[in-house]
N, C-alpha and C. Protein backbone atom coordinates (compact mmCIF):
# COMPACT_ATOMS: atom_id res chain seq x y z
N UNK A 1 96.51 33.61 -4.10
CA UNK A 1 97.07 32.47 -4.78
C UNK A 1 96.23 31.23 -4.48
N UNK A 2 95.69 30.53 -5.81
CA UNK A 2 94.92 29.59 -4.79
C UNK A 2 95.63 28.12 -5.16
N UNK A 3 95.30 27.60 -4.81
CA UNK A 3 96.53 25.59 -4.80
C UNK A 3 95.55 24.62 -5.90
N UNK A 4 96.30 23.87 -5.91
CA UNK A 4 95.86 22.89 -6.89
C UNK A 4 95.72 21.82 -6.09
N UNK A 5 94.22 21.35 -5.83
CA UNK A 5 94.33 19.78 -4.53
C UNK A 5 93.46 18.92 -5.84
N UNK A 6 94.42 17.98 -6.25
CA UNK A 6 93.95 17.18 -7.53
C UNK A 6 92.67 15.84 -6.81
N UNK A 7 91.83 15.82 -7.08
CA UNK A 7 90.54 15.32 -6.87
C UNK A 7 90.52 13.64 -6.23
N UNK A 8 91.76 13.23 -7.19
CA UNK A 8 92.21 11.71 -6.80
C UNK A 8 92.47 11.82 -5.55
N UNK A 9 93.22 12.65 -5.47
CA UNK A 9 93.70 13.00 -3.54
C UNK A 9 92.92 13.40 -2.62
N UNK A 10 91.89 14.21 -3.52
CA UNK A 10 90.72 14.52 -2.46
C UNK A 10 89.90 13.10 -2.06
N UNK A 11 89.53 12.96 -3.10
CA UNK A 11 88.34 11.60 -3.08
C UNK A 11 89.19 10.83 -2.09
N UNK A 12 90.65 10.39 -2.33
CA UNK A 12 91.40 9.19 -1.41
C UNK A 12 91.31 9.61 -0.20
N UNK A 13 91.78 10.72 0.27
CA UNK A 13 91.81 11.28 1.44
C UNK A 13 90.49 11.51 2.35
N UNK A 14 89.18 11.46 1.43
CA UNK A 14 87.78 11.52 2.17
C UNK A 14 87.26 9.90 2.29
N UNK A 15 87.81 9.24 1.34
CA UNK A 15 87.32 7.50 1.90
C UNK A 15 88.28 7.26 2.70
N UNK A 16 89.23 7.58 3.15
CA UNK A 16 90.37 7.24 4.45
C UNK A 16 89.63 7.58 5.47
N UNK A 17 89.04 8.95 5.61
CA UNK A 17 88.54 9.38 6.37
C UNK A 17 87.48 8.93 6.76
N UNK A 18 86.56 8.17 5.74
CA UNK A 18 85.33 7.59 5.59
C UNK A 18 85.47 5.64 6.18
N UNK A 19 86.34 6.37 6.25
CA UNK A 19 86.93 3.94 6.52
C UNK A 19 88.12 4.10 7.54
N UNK A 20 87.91 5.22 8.00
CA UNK A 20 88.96 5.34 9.66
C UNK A 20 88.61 3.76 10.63
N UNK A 21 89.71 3.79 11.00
CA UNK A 21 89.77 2.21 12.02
C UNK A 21 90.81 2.99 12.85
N UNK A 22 91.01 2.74 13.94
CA UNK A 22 91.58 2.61 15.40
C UNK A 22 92.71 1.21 14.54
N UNK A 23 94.27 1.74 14.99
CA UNK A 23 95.50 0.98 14.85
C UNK A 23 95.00 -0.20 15.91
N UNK A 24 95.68 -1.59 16.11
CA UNK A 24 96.21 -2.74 16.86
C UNK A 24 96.60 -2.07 17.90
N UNK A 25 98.14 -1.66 17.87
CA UNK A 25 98.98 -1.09 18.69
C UNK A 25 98.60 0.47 18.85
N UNK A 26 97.84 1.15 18.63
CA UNK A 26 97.50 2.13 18.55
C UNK A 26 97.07 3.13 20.15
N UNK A 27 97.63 3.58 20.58
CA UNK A 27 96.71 4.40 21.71
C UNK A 27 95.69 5.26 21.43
N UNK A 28 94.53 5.32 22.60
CA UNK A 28 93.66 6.48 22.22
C UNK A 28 94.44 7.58 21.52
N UNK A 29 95.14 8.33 22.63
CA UNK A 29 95.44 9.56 22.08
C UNK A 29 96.34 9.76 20.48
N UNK A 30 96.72 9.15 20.43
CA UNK A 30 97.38 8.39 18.92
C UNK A 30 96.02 8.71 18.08
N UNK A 31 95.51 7.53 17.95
CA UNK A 31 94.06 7.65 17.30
C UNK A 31 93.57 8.85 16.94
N UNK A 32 93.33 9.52 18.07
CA UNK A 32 92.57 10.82 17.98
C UNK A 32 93.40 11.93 17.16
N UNK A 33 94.57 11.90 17.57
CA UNK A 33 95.70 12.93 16.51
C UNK A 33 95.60 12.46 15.36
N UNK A 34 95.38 11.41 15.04
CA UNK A 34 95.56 10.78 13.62
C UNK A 34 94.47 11.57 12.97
N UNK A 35 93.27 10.85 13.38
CA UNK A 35 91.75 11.23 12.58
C UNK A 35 91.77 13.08 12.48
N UNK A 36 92.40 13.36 13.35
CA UNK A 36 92.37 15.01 13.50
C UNK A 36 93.22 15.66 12.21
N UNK A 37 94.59 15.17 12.50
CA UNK A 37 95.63 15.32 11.01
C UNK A 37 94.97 14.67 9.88
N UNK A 38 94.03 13.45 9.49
CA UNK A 38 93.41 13.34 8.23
C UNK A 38 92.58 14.87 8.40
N UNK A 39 91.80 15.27 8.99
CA UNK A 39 90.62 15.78 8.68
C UNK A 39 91.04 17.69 8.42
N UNK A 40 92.92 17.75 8.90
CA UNK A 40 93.00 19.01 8.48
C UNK A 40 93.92 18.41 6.92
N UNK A 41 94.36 17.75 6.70
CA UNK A 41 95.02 17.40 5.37
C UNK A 41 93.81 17.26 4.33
N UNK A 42 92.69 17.22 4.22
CA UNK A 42 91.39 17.24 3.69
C UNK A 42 90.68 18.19 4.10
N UNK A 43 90.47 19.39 3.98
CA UNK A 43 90.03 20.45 4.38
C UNK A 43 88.50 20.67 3.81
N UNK A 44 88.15 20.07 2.70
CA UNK A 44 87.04 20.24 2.28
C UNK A 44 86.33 18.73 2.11
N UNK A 45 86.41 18.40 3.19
CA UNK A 45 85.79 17.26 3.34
C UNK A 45 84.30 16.74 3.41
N UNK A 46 84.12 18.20 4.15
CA UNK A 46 82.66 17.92 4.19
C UNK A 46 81.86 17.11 5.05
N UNK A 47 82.50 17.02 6.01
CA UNK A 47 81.75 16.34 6.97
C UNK A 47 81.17 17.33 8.04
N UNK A 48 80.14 17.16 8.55
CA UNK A 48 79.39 18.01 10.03
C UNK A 48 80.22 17.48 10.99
N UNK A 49 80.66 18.17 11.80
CA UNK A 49 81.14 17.98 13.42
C UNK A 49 80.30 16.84 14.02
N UNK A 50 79.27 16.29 14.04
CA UNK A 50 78.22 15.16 14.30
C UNK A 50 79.07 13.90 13.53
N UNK A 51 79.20 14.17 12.40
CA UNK A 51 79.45 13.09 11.70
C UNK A 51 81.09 12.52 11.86
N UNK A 52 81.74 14.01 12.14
CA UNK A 52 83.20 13.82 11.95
C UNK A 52 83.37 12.52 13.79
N UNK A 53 82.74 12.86 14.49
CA UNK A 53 82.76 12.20 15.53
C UNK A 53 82.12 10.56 15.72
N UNK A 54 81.09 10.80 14.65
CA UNK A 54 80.64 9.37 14.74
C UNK A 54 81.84 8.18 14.11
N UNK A 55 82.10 8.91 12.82
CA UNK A 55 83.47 8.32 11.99
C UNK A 55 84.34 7.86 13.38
N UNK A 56 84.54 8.70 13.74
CA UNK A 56 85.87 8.65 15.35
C UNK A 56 85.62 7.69 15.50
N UNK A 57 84.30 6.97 16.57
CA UNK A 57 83.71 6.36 17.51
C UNK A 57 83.81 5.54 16.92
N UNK A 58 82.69 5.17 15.61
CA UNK A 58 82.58 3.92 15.32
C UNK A 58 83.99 3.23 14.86
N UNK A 59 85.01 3.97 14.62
CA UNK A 59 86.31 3.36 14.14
C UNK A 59 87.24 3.18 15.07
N UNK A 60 86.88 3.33 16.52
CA UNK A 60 87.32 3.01 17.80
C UNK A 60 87.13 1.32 18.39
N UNK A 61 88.30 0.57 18.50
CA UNK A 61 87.84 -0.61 19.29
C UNK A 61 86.91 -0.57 19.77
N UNK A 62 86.41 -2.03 20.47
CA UNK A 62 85.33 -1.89 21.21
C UNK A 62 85.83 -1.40 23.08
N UNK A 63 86.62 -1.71 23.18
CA UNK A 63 86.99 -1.70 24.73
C UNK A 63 87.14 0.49 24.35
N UNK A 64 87.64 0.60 24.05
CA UNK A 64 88.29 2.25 23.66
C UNK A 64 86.61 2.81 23.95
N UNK A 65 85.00 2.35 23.10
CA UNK A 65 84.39 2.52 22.97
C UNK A 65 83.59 2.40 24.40
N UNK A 66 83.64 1.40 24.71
CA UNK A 66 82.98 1.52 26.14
C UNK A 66 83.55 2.39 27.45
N UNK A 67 84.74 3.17 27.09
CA UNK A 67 85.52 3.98 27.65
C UNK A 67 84.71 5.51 27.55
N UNK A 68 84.64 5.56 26.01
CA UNK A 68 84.38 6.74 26.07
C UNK A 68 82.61 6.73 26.84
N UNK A 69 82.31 5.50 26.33
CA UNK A 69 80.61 5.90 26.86
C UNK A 69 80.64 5.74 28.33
N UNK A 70 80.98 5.23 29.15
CA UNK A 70 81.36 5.57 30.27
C UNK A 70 81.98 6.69 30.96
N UNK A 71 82.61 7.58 30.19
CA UNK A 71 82.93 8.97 30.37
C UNK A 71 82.42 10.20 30.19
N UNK A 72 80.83 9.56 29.32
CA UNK A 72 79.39 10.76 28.93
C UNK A 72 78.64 10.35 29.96
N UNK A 73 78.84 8.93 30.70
CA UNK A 73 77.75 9.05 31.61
C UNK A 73 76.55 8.31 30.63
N UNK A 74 76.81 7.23 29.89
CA UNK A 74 75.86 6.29 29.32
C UNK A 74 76.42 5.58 27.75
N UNK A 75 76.33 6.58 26.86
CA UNK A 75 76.79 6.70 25.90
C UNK A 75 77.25 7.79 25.18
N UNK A 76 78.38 7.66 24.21
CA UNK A 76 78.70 9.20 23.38
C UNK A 76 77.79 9.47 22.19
N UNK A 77 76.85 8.98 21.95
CA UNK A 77 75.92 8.99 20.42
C UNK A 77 74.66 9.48 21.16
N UNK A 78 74.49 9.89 22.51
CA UNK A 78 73.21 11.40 23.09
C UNK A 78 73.51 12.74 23.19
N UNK A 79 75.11 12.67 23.46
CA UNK A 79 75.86 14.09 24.14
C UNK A 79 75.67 14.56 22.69
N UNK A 80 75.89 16.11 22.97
CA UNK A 80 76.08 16.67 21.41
C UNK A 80 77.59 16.64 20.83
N UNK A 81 77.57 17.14 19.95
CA UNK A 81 79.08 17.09 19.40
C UNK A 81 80.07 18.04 20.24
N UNK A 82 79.40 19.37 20.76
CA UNK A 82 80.74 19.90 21.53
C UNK A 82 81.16 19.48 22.80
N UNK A 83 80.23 18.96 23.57
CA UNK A 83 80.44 17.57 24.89
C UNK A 83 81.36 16.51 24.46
N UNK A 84 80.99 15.55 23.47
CA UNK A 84 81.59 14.61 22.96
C UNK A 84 83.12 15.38 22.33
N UNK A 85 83.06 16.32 22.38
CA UNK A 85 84.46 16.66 21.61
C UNK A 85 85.43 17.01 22.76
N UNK A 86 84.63 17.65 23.89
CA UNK A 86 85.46 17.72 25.35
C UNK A 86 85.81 16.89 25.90
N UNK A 87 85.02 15.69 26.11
CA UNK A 87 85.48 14.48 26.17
C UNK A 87 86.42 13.93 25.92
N UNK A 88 86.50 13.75 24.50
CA UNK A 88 87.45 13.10 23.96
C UNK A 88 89.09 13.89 24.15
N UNK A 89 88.44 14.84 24.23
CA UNK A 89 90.05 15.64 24.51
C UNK A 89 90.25 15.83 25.40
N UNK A 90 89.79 15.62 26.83
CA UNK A 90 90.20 15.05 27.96
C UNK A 90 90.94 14.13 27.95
N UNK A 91 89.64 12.79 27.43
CA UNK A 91 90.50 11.41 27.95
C UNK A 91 91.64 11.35 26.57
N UNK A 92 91.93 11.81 25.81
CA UNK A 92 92.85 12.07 24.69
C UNK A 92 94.35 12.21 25.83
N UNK A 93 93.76 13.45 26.36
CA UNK A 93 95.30 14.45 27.09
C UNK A 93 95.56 13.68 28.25
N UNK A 94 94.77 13.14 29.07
CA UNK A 94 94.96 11.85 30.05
C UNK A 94 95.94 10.67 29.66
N UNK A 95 95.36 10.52 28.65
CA UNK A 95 95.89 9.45 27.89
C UNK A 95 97.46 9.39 27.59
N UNK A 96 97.10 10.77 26.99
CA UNK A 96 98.74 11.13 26.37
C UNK A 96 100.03 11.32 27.55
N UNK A 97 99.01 11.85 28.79
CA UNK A 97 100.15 11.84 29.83
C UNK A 97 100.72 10.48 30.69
N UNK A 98 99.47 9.64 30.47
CA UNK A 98 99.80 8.36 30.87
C UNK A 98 101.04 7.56 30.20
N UNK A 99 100.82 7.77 28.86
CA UNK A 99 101.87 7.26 27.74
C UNK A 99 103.16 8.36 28.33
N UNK A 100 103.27 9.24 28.17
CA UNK A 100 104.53 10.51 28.56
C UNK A 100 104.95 9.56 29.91
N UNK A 101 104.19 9.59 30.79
CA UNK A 101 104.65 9.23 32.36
C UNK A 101 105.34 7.54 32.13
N UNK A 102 104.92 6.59 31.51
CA UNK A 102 105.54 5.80 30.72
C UNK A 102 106.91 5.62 30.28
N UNK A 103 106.77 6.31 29.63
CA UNK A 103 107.94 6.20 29.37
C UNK A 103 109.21 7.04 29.63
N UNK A 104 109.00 8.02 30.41
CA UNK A 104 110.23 8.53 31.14
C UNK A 104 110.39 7.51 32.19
N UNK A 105 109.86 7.04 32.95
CA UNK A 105 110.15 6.49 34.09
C UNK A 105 110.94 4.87 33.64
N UNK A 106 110.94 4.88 32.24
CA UNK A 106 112.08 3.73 32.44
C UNK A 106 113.43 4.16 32.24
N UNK A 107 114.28 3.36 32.64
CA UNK A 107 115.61 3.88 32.88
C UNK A 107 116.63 3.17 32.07
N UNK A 108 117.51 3.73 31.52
CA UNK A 108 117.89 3.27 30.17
C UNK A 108 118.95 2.32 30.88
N UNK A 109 119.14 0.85 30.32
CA UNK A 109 119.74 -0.07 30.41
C UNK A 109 119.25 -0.79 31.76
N UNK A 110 118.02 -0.29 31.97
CA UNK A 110 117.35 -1.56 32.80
C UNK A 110 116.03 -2.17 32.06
N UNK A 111 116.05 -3.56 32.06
CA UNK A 111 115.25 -4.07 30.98
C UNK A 111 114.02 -4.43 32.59
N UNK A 112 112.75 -3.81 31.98
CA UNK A 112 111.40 -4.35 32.58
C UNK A 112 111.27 -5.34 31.84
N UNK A 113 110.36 -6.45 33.34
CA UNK A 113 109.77 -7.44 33.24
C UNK A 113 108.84 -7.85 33.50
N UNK A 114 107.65 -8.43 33.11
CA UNK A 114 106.47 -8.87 33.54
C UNK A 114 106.50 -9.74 34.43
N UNK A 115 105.59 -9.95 35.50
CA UNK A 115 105.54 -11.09 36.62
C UNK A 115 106.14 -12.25 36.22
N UNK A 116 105.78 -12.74 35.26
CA UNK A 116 106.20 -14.18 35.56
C UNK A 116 107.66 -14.29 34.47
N UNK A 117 108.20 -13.76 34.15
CA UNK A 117 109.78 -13.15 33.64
C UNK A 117 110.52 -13.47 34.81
N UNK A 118 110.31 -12.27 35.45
CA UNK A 118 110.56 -11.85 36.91
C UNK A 118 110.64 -12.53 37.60
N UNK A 119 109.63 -13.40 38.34
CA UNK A 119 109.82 -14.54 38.75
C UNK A 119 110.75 -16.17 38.23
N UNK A 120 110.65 -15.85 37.08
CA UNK A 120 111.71 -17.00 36.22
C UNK A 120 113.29 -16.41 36.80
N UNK A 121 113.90 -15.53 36.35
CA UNK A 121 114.70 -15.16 36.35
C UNK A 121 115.09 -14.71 38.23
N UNK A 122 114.32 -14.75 39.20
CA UNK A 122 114.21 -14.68 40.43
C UNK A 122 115.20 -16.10 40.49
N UNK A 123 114.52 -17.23 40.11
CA UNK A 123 114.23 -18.56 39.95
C UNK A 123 115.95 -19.36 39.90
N UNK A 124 116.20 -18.41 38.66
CA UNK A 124 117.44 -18.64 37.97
C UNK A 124 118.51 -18.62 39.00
N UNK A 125 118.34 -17.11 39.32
CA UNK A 125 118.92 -17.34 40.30
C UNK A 125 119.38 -17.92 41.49
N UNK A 126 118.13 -17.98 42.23
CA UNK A 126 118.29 -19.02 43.72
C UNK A 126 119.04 -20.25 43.19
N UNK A 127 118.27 -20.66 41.89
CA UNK A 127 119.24 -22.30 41.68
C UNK A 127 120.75 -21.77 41.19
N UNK A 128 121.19 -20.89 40.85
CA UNK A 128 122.82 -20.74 40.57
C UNK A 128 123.41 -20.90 42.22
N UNK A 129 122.81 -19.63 42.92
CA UNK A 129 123.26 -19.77 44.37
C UNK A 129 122.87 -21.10 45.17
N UNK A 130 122.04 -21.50 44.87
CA UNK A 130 122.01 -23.36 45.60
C UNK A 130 123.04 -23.98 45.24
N UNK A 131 123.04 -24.30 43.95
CA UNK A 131 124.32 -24.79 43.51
C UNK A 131 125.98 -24.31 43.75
N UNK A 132 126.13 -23.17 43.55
CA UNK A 132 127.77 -22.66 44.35
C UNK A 132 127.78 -23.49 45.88
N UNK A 133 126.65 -23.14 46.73
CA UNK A 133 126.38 -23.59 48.25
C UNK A 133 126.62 -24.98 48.42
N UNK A 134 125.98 -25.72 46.84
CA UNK A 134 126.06 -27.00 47.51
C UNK A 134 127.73 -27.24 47.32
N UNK A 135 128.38 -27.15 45.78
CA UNK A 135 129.33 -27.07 45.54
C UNK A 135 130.32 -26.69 47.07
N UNK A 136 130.41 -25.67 47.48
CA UNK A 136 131.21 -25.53 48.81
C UNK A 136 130.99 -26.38 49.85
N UNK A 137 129.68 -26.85 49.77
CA UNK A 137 129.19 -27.80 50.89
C UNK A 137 129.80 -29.48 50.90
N UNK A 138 129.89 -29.87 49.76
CA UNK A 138 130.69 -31.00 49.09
C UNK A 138 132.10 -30.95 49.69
N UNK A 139 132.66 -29.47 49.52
CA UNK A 139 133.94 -29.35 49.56
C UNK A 139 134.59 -29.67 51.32
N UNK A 140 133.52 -29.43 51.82
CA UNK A 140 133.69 -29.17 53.36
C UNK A 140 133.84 -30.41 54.37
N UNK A 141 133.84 -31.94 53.96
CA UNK A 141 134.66 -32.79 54.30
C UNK A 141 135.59 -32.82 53.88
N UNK A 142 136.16 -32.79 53.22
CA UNK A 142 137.53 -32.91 52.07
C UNK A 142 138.36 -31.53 53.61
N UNK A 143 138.01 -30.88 53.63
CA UNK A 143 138.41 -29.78 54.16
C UNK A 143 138.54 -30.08 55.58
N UNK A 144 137.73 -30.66 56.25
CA UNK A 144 137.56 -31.47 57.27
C UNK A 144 138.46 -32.43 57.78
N UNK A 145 138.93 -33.28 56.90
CA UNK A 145 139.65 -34.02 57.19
C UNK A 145 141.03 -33.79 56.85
N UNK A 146 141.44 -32.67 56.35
CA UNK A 146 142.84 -32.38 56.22
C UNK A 146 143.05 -31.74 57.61
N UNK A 147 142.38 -31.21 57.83
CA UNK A 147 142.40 -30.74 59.38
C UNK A 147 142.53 -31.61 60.46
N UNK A 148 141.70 -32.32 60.55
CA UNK A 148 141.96 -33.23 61.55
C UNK A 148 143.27 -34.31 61.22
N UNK A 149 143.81 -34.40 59.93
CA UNK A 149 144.84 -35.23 59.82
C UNK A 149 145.84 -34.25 60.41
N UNK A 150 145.76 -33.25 60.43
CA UNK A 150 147.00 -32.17 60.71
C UNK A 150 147.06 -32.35 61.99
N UNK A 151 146.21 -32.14 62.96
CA UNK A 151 145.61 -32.09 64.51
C UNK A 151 146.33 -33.46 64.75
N UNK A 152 145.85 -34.50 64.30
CA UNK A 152 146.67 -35.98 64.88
C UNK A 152 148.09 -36.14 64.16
N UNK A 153 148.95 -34.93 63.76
CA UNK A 153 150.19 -35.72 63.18
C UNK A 153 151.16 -34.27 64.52
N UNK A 154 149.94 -33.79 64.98
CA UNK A 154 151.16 -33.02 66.07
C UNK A 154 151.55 -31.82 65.13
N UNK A 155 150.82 -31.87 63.80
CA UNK A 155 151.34 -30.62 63.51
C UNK A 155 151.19 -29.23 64.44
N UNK A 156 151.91 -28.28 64.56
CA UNK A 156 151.44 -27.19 64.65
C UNK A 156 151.11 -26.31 64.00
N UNK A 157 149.84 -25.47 64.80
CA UNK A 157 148.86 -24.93 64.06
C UNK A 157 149.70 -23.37 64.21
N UNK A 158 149.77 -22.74 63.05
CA UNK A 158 149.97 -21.33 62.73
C UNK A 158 149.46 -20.28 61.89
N UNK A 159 148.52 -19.19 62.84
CA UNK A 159 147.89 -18.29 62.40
C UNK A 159 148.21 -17.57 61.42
N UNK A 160 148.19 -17.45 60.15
CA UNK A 160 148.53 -16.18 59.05
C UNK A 160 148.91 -15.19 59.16
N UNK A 161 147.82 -14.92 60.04
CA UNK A 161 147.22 -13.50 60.31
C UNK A 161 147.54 -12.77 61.37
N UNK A 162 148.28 -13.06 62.67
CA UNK A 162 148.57 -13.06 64.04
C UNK A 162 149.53 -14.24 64.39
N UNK A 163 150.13 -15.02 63.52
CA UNK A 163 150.83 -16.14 64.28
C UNK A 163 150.82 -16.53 65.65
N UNK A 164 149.53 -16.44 65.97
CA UNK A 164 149.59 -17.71 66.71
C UNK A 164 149.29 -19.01 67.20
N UNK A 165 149.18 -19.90 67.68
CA UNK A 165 148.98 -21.57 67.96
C UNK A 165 147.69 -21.52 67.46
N UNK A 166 146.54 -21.33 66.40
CA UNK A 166 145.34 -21.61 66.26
C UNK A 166 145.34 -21.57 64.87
N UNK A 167 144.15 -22.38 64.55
CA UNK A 167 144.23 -21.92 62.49
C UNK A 167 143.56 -20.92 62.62
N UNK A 168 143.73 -20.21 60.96
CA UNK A 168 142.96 -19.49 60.59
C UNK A 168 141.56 -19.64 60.63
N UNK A 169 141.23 -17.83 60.76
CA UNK A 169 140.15 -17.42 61.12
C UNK A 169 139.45 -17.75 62.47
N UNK A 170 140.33 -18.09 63.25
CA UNK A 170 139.86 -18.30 64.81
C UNK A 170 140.54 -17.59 65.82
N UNK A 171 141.37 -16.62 65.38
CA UNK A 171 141.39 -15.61 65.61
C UNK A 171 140.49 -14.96 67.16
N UNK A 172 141.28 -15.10 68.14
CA UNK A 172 140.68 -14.49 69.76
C UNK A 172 140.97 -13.10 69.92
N UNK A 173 139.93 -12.43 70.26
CA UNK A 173 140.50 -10.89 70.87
C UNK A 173 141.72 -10.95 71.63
N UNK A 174 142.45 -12.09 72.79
CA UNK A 174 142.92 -12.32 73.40
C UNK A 174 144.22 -11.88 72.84
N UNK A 175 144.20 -13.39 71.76
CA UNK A 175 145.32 -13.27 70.80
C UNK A 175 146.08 -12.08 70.17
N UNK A 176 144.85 -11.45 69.67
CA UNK A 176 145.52 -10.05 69.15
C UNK A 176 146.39 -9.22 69.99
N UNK A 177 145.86 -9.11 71.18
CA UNK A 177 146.79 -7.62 72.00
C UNK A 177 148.05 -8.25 72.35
């Protein structure tokens, strides 16, 4: 049985292939699956293994690019095509596990933050807790002096907690037994 691959689709599908670019947001290993799925969805494309790789490369960022030539040991445009193809499917599967390891390790309903987030929100905090502190700290003459008005009117002092002759929270081992 043979298929009908209508020519418009061919031709489109071989200048896609022919005008490959590396995504923004794109990861290597992303990239590389991509150009791989054009080049089996176009089966008669016609490109040499030499060429299908140069397409790759040159449609690779530049940082992505100095990656790979650093991983031939100079550049990827000396190695032959089945070196350059090991390569790439190394740092491809590296890649891909880096991304995998990624993203399991976040934990659902904890939001990551970058340093200086992190530090803001560190930030936020200390000043909420300064503020409660000072707030109580304000409060603590006011508090002060009901006490000592109590002390000079002869009141007596009665424990809550143990009733006996002392205020609260002063409380003696003594007291207890």
């Amino acid at each position: 049985m043979q298929r009908f691959f209508p020519i418009s689709r061919y031709i489109n599908a071989k200048s896609g292939i022919s005008m490959f670019r590396q995504g923004v947001e794109e990861s290597f290993c992303e990239t590389w699956e991509r150009i791989k799925r054009m080049l089996r969805k176009c089966p008669n494309h016609g490109f040499e293994d030499i060429a299908k790789l140069s397409i790759f490369i040159n449609g690779l960022r530049s940082n992505t690019k100095m990656l790979l030539d650093a991983a031939a040991g100079g550049t990827m445009m000396v190695v032959d095509a089945d070196q350059a193809t090991r390569i790439i499917e190394v740092l491809a599967t590296t890649d891909y596990q880096a991304q995998h390891d990624r993203r399991n390790h976040k934990k659902r309903g904890v939001l990551e933050l970058n340093t200086a987030d992190a530090l803001l929100a560190q930030n936020k905090i200390l000043t909420q807790q300064l503020e409660q502190l000072t707030a109580h700290m304000t409060q603590l003459p006011q508090k002060l002096r009901v006490v000592q008005s109590l002390q000079s009117q002869n009141v007596p002092l009665r424990c809550d907690f143990f009733g006996g002759d002392h205020p609260n929270g002063h409380c003696s081992y003594q007291n207890n037994a």
